[in-house]
PDB file of N, CA and C in Angstrom:
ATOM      1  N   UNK A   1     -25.226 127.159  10.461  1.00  0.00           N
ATOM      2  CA  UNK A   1     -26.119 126.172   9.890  1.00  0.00           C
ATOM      3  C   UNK A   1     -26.885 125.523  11.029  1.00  0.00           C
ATOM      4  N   UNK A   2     -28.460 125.452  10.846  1.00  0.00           N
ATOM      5  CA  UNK A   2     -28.927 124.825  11.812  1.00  0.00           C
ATOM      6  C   UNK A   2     -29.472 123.483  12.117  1.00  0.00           C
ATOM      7  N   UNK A   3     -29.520 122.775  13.154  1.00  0.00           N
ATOM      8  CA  UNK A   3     -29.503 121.578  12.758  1.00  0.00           C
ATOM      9  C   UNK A   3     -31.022 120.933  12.298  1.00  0.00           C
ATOM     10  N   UNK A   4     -30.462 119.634  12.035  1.00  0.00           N
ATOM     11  CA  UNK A   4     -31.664 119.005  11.046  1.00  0.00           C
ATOM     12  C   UNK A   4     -31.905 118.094  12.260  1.00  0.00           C
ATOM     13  N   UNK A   5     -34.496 118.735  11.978  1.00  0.00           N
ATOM     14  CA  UNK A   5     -34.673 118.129  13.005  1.00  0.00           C
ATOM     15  C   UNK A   5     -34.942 116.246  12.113  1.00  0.00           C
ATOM     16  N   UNK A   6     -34.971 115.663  13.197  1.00  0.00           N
ATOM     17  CA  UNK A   6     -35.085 114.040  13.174  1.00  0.00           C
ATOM     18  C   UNK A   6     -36.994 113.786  13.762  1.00  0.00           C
ATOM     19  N   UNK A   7     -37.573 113.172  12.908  1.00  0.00           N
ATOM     20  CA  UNK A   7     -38.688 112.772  13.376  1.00  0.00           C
ATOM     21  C   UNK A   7     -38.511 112.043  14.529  1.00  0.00           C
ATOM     22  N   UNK A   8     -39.775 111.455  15.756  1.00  0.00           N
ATOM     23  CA  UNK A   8     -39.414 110.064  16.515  1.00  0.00           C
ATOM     24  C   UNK A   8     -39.104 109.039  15.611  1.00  0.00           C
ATOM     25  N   UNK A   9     -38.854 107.643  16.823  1.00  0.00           N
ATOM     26  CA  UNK A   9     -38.971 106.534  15.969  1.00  0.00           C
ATOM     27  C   UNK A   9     -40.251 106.248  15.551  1.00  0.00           C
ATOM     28  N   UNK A  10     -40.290 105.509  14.098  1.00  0.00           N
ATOM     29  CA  UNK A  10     -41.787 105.382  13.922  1.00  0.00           C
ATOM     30  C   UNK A  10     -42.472 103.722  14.637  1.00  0.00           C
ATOM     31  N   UNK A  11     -43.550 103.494  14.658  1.00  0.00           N
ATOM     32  CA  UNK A  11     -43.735 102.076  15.982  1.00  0.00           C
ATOM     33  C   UNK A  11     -44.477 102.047  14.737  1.00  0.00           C
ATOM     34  N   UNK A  12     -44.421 100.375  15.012  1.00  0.00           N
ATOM     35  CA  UNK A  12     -44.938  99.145  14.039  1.00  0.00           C
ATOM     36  C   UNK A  12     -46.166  99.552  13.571  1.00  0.00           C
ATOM     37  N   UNK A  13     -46.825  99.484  12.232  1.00  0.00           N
ATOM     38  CA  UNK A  13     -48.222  99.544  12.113  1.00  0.00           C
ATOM     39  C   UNK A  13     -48.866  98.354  12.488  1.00  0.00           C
ATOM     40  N   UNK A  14     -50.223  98.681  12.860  1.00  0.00           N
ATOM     41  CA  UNK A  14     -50.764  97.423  13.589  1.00  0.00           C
ATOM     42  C   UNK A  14     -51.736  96.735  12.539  1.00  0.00           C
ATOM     43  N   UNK A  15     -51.646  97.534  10.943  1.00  0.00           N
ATOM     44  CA  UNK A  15     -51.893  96.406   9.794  1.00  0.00           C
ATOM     45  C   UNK A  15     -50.980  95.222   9.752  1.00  0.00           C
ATOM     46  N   UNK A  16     -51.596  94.548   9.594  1.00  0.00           N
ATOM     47  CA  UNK A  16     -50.878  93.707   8.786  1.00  0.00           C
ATOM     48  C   UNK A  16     -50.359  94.059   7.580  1.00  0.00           C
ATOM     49  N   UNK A  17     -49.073  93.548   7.463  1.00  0.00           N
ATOM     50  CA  UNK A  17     -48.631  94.291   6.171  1.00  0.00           C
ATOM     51  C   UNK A  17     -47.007  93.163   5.625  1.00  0.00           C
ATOM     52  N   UNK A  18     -47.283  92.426   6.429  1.00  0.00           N
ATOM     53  CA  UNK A  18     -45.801  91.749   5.794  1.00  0.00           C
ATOM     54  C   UNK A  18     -46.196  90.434   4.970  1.00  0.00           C
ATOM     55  N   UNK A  19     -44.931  90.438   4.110  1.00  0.00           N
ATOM     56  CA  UNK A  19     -45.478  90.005   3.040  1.00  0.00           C
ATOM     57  C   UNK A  19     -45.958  88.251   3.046  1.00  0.00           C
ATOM     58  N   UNK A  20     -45.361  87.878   4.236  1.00  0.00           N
ATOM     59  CA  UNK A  20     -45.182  86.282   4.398  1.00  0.00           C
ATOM     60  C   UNK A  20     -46.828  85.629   4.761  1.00  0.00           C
ATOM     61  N   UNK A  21     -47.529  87.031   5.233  1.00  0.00           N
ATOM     62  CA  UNK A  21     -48.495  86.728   5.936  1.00  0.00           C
ATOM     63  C   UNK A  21     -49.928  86.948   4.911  1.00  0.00           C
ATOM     64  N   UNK A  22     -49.523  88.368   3.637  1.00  0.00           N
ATOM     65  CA  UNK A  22     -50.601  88.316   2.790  1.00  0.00           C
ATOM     66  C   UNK A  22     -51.203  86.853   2.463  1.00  0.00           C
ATOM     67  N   UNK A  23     -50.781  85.770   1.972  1.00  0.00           N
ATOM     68  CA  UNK A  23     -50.949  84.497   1.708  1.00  0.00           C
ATOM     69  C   UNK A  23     -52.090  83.555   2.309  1.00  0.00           C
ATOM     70  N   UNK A  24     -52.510  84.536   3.902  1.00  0.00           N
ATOM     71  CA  UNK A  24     -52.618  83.605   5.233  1.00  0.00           C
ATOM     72  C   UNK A  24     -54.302  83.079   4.867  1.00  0.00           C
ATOM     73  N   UNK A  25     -54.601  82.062   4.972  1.00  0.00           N
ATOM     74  CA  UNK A  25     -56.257  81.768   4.864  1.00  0.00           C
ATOM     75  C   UNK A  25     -57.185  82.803   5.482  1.00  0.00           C
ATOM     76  N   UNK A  26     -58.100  83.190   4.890  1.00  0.00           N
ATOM     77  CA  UNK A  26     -59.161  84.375   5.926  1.00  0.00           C
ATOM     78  C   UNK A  26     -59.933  83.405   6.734  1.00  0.00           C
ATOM     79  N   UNK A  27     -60.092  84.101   7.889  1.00  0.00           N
ATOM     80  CA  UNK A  27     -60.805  83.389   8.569  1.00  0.00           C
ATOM     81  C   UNK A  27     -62.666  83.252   8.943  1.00  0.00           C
ATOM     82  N   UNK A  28     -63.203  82.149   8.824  1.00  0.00           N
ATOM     83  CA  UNK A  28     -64.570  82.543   9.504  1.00  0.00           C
ATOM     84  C   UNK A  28     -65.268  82.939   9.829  1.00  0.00           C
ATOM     85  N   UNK A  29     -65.952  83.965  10.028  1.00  0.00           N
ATOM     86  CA  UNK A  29     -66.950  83.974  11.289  1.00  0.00           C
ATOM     87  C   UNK A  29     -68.096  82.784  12.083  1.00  0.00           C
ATOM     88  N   UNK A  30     -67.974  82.778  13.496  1.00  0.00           N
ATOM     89  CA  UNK A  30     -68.125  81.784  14.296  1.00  0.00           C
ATOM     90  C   UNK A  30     -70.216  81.808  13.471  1.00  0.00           C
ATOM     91  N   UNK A  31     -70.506  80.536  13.673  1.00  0.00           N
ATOM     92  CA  UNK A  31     -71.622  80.476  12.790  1.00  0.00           C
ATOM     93  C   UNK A  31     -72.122  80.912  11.365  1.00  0.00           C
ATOM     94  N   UNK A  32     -71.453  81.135  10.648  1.00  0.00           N
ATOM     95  CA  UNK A  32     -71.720  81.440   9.344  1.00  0.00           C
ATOM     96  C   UNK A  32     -71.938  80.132   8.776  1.00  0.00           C
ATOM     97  N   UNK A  33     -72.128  80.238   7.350  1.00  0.00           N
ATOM     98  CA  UNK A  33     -72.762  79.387   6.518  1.00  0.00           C
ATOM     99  C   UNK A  33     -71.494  78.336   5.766  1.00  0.00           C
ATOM    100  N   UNK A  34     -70.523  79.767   5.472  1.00  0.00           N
ATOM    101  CA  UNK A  34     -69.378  79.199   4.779  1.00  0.00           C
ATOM    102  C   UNK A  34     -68.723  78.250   5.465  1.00  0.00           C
ATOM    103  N   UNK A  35     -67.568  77.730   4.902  1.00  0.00           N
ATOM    104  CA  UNK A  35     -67.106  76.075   4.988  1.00  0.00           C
ATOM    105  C   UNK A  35     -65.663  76.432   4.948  1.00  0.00           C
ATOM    106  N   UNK A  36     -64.815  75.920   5.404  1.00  0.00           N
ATOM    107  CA  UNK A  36     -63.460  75.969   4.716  1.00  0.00           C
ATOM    108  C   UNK A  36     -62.920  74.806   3.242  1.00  0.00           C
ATOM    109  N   UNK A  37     -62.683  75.468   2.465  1.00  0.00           N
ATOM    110  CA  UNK A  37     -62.477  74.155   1.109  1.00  0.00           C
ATOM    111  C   UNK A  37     -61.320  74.211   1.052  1.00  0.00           C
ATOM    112  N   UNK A  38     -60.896  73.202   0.475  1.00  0.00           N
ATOM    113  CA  UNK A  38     -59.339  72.995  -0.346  1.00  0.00           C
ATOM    114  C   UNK A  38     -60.147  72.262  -1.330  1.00  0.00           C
ATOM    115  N   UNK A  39     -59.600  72.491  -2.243  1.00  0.00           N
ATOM    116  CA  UNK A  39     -59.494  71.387  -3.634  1.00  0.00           C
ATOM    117  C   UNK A  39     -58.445  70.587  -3.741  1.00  0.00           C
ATOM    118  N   UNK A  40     -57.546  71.047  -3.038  1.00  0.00           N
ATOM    119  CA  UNK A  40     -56.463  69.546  -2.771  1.00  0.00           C
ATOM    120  C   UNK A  40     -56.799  68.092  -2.802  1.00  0.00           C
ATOM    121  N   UNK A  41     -57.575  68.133  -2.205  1.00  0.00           N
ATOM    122  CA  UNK A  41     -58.219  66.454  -1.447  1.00  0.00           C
ATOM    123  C   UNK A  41     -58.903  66.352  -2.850  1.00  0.00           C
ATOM    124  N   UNK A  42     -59.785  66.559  -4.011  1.00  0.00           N
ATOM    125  CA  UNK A  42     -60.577  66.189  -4.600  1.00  0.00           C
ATOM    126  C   UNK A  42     -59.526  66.140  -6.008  1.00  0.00           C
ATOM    127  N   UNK A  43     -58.357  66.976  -6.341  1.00  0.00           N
ATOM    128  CA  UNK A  43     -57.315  66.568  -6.981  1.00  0.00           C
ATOM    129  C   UNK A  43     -56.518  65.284  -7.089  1.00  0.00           C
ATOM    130  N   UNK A  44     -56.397  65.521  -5.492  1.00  0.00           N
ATOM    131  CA  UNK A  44     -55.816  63.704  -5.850  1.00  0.00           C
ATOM    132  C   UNK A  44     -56.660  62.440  -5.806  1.00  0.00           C
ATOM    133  N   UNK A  45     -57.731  62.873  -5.943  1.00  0.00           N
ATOM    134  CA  UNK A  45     -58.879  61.682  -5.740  1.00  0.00           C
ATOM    135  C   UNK A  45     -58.598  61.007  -7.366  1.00  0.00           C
ATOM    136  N   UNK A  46     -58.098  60.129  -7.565  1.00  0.00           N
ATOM    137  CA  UNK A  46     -58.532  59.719  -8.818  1.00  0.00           C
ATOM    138  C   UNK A  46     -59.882  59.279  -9.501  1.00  0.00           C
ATOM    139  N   UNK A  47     -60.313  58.501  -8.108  1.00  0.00           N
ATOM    140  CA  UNK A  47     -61.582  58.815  -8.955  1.00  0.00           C
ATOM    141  C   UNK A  47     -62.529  59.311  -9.487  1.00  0.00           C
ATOM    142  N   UNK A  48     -62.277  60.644  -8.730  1.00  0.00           N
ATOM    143  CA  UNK A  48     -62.961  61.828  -9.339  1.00  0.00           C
ATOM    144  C   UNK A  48     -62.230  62.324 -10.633  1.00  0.00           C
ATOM    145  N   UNK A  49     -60.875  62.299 -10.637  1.00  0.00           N
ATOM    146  CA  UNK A  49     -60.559  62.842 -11.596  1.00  0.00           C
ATOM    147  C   UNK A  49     -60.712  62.106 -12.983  1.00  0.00           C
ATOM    148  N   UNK A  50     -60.979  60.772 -12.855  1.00  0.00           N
ATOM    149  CA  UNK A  50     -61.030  59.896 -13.999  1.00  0.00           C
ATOM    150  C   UNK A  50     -62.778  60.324 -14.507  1.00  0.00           C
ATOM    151  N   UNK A  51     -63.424  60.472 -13.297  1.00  0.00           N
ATOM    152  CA  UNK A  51     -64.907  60.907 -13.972  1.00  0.00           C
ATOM    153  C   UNK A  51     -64.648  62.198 -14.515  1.00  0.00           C
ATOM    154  N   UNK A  52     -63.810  63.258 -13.683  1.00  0.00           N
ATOM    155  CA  UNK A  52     -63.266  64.193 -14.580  1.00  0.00           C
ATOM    156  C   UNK A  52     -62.777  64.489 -16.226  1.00  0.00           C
ATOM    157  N   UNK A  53     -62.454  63.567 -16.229  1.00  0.00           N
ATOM    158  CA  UNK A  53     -61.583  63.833 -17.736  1.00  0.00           C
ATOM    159  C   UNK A  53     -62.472  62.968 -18.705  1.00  0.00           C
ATOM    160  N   UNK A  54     -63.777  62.145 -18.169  1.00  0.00           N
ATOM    161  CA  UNK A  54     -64.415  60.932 -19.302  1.00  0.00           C
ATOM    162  C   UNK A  54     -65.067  62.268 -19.363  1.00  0.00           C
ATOM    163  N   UNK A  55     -66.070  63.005 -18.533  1.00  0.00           N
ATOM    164  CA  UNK A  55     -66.893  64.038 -18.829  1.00  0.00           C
ATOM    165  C   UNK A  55     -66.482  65.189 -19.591  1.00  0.00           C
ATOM    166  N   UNK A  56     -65.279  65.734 -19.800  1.00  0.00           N
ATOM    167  CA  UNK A  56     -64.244  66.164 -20.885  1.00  0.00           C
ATOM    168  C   UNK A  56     -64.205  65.223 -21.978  1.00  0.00           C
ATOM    169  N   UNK A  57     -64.036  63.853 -21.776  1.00  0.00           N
ATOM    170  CA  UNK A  57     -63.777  63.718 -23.036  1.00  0.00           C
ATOM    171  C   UNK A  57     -65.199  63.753 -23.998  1.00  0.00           C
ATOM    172  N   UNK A  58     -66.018  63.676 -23.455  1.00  0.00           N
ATOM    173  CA  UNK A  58     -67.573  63.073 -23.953  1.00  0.00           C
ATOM    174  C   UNK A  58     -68.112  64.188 -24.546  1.00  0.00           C
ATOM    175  N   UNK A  59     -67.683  65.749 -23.963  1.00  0.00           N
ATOM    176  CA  UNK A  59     -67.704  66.737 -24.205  1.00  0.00           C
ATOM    177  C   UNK A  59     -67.434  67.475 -25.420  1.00  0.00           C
ATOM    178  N   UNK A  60     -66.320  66.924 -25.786  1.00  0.00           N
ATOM    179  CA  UNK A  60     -64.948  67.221 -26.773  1.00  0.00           C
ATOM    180  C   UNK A  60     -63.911  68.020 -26.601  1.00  0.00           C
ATOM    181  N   UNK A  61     -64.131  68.572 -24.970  1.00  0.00           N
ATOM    182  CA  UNK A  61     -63.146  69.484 -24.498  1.00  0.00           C
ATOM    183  C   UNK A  61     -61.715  68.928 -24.182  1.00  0.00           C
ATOM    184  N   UNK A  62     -60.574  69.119 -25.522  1.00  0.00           N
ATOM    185  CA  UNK A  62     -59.806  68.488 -25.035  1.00  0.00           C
ATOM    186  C   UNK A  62     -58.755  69.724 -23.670  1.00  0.00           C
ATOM    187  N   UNK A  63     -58.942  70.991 -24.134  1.00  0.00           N
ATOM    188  CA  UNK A  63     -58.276  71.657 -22.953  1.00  0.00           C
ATOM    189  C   UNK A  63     -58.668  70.885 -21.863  1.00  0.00           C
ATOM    190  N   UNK A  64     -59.876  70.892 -21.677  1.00  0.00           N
ATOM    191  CA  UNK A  64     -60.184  71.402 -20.447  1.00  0.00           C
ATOM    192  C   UNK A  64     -59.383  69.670 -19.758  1.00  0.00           C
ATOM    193  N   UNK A  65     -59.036  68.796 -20.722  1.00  0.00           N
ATOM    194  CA  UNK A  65     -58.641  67.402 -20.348  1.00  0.00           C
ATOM    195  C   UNK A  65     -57.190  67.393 -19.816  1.00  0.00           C
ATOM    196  N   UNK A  66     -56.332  68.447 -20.675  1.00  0.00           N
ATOM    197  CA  UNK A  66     -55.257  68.597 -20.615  1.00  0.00           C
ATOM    198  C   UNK A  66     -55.251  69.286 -18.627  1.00  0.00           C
ATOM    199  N   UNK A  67     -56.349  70.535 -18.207  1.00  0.00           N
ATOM    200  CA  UNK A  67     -55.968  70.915 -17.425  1.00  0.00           C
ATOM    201  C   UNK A  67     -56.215  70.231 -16.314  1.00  0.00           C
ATOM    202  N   UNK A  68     -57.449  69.613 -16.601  1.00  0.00           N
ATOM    203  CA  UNK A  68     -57.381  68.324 -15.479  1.00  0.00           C
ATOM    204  C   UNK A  68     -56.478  67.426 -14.771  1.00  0.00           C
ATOM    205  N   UNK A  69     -55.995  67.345 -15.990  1.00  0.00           N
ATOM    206  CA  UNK A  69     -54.607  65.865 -15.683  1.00  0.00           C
ATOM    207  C   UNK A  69     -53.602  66.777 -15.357  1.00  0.00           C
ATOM    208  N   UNK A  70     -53.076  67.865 -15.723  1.00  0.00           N
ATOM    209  CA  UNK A  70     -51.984  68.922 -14.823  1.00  0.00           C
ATOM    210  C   UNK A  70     -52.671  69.093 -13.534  1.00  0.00           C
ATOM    211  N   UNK A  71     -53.784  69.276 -13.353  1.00  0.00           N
ATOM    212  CA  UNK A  71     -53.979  69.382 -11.631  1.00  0.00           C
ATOM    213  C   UNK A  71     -53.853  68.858 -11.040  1.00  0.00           C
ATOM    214  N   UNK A  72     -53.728  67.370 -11.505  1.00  0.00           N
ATOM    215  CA  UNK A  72     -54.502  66.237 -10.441  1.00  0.00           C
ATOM    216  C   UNK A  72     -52.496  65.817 -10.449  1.00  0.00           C
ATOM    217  N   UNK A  73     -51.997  66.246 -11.620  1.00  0.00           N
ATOM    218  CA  UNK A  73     -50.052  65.544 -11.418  1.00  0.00           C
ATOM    219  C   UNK A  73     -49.703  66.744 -10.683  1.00  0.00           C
ATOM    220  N   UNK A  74     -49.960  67.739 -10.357  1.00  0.00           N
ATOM    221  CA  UNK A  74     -49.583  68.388  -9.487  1.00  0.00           C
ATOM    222  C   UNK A  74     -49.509  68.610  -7.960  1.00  0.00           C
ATOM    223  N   UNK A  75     -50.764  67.537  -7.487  1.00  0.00           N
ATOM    224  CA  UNK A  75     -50.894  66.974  -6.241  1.00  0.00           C
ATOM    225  C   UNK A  75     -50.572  65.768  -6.033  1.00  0.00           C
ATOM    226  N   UNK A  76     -50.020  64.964  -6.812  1.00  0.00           N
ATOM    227  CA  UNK A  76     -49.531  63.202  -6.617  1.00  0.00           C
ATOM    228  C   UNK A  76     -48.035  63.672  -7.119  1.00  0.00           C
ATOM    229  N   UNK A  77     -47.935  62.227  -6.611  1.00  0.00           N
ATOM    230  CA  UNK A  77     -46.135  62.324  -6.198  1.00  0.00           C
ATOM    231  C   UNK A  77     -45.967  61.486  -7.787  1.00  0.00           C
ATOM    232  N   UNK A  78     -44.927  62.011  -8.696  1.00  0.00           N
ATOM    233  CA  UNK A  78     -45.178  61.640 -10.399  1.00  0.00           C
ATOM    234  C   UNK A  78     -44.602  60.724 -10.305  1.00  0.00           C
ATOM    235  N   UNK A  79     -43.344  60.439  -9.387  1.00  0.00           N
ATOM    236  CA  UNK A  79     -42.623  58.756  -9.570  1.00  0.00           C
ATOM    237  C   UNK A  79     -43.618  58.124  -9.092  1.00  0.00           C
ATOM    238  N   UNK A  80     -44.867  57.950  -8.335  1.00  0.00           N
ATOM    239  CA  UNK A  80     -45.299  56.260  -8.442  1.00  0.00           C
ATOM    240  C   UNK A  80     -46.420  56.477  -9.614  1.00  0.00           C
ATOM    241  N   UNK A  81     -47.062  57.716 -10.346  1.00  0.00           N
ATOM    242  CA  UNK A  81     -47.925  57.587 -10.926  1.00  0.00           C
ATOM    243  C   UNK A  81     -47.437  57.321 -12.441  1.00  0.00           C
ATOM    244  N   UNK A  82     -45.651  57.840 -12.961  1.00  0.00           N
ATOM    245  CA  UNK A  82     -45.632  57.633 -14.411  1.00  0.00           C
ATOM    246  C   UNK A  82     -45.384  56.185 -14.123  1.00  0.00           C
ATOM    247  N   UNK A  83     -44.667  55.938 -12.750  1.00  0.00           N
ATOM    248  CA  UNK A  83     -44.587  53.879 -12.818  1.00  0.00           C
ATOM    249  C   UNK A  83     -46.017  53.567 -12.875  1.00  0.00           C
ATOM    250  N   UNK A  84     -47.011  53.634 -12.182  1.00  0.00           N
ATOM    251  CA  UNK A  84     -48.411  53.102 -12.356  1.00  0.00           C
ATOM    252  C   UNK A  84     -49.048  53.132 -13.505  1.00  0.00           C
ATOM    253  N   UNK A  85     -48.867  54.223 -14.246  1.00  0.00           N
ATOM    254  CA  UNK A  85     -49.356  54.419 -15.602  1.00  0.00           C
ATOM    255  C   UNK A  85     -48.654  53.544 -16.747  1.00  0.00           C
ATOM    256  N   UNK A  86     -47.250  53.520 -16.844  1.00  0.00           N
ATOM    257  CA  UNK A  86     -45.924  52.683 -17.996  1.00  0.00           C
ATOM    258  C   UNK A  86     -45.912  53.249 -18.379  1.00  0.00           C
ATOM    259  N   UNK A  87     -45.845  54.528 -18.637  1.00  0.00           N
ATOM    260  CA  UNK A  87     -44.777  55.694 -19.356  1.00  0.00           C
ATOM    261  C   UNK A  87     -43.400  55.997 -18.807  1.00  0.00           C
ATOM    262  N   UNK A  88     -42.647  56.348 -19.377  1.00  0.00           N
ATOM    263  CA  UNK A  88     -41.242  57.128 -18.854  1.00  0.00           C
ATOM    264  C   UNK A  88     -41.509  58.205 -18.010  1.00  0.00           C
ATOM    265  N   UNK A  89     -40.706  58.448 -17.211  1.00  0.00           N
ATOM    266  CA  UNK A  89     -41.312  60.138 -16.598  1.00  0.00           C
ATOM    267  C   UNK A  89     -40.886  60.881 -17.554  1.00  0.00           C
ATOM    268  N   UNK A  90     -39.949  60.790 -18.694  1.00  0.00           N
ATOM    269  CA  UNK A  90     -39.625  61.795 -19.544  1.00  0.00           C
ATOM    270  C   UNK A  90     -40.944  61.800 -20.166  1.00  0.00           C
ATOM    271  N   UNK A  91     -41.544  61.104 -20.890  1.00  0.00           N
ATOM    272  CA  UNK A  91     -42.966  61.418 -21.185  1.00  0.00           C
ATOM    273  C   UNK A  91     -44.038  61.838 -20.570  1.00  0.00           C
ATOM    274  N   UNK A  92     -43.875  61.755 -19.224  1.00  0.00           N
ATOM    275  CA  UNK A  92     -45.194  62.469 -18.502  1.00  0.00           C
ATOM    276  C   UNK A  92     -44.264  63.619 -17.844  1.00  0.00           C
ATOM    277  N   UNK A  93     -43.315  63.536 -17.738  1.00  0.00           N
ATOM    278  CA  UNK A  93     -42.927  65.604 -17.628  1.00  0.00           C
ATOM    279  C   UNK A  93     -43.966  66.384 -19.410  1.00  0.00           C
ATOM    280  N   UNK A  94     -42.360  65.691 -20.283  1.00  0.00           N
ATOM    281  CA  UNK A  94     -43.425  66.196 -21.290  1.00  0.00           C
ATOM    282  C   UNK A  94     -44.982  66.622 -21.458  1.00  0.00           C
ATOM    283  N   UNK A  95     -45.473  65.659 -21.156  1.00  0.00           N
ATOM    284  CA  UNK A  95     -47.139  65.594 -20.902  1.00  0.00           C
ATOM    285  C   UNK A  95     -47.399  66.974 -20.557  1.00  0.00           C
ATOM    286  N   UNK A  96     -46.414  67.507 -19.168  1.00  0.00           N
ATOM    287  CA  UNK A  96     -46.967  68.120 -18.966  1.00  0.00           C
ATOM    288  C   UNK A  96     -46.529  69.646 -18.991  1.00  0.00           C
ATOM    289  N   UNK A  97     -46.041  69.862 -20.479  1.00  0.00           N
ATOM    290  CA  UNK A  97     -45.513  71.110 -20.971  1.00  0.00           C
ATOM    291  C   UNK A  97     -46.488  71.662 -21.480  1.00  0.00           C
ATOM    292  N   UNK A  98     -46.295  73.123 -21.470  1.00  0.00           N
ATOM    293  CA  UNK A  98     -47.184  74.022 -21.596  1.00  0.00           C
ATOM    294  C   UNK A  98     -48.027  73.712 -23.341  1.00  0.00           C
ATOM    295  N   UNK A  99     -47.156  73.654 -24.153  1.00  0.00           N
ATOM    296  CA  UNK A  99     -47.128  73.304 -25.618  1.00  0.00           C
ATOM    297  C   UNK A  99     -47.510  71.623 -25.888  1.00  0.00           C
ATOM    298  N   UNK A 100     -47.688  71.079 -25.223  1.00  0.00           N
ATOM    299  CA  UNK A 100     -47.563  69.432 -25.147  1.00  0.00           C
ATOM    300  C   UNK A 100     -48.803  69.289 -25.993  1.00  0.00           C
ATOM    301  N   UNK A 101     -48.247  67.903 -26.680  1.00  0.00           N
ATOM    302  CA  UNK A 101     -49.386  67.645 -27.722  1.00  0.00           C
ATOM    303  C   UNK A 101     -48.865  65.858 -27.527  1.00  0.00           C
ATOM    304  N   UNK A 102     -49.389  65.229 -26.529  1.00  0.00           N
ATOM    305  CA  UNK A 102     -49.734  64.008 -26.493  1.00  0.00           C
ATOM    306  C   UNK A 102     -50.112  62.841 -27.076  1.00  0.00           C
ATOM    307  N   UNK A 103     -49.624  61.675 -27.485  1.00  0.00           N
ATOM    308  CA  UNK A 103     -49.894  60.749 -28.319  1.00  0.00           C
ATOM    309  C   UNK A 103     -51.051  60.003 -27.482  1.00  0.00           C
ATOM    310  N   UNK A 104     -51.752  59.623 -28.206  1.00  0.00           N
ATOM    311  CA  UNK A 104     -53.174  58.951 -27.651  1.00  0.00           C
ATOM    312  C   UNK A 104     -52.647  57.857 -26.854  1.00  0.00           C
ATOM    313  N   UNK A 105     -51.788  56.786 -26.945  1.00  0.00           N
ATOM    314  CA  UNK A 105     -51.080  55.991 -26.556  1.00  0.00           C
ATOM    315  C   UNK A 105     -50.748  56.610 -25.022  1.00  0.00           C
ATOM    316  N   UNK A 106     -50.131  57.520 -25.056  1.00  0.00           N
ATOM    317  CA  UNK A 106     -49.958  58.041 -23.522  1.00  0.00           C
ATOM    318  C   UNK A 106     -51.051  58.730 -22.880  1.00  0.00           C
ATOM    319  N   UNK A 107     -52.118  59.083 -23.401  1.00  0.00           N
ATOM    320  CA  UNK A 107     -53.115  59.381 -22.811  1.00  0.00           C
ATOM    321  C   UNK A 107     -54.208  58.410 -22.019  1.00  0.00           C
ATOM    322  N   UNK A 108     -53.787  56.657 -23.092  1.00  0.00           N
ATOM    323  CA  UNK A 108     -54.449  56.095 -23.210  1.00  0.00           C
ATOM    324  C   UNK A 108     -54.230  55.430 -21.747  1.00  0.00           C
ATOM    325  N   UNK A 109     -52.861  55.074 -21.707  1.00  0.00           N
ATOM    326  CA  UNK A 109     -52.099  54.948 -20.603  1.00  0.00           C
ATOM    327  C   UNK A 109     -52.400  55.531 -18.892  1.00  0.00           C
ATOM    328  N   UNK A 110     -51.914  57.038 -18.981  1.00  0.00           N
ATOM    329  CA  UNK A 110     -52.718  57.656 -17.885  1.00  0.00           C
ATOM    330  C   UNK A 110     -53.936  57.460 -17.590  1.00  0.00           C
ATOM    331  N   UNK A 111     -54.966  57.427 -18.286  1.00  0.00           N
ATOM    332  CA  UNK A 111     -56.287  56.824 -18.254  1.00  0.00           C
ATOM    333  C   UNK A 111     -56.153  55.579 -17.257  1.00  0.00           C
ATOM    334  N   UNK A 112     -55.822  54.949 -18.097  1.00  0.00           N
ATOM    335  CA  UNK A 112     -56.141  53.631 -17.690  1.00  0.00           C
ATOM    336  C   UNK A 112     -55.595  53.714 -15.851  1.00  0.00           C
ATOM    337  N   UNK A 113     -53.996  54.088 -15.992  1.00  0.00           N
ATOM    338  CA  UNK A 113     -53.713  54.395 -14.296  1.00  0.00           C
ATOM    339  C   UNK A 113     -54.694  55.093 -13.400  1.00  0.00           C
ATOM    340  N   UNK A 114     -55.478  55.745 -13.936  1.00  0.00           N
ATOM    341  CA  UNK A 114     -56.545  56.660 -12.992  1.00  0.00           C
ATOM    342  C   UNK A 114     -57.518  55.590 -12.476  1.00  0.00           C
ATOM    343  N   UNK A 115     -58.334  54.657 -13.643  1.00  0.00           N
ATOM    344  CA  UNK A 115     -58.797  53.915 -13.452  1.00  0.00           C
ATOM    345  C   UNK A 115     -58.630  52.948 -12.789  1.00  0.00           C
ATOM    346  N   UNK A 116     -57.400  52.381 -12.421  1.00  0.00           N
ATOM    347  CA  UNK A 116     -57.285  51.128 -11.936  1.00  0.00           C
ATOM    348  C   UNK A 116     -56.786  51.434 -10.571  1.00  0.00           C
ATOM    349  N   UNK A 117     -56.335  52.784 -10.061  1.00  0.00           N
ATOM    350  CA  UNK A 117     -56.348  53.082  -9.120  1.00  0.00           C
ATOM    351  C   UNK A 117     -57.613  53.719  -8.283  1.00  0.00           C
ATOM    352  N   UNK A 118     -58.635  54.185  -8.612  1.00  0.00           N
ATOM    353  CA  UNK A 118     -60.082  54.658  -8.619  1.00  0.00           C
ATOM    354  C   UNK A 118     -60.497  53.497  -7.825  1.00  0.00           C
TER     355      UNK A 118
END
């Protein structure tokens, strides 16, 4: 029986290819036009987001109200905002279930916290 040949070792590809790194921001080119954005910063702006959600409401879009206010609780820290608002946090978790169907009262509420922090 003859023996079995063995390839070399194989050396690193010089793609990129691991997975930690797919994620990574692309970068620039030096003078271009483009900008780097986050929408982070304009999420937690309340006062944008309160002009956010009146222009939804004026609209009649209530999705698009619902997805607003999940973006903007997804970048603020929810213990000082369900205290700022006077809801329970059990009601503003709720709030913010996929199925959630909100009493005007707690909407009325969050509102108002956007506002008075704005």
């Amino acid at each position: 029986m003859g023996k079995i040949q063995t390839s070399k070792k194989r050396e690193k590809s010089s793609k990129n290819t691991s997975k930690d790194k797919v994620s990574a921001r692309p970068r620039l080119k030096v003078g271009s036009q483009a900008y780097d954005y986050s929408a982070a910063s304009e999420l937690a702006n309340r006062k944008f987001i309160s002009e956010a959600i009146a222009d939804a409401l004026l609209d009649g879009d209530a999705d698009a109200v619902r997805e607003i206010l999940l973006s903007h609780l997804e970048q603020v820290h929810k213990d000082h905002f369900y205290k700022d608002a006077g809801i329970s946090r059990r009601a503003l978790f709720k709030l913010m279930e996929p199925n959630a169907n909100p009493t005007l009262e707690s909407l009325a509420k969050v509102c108002r916290a956007l506002a008075e922090a704005a």
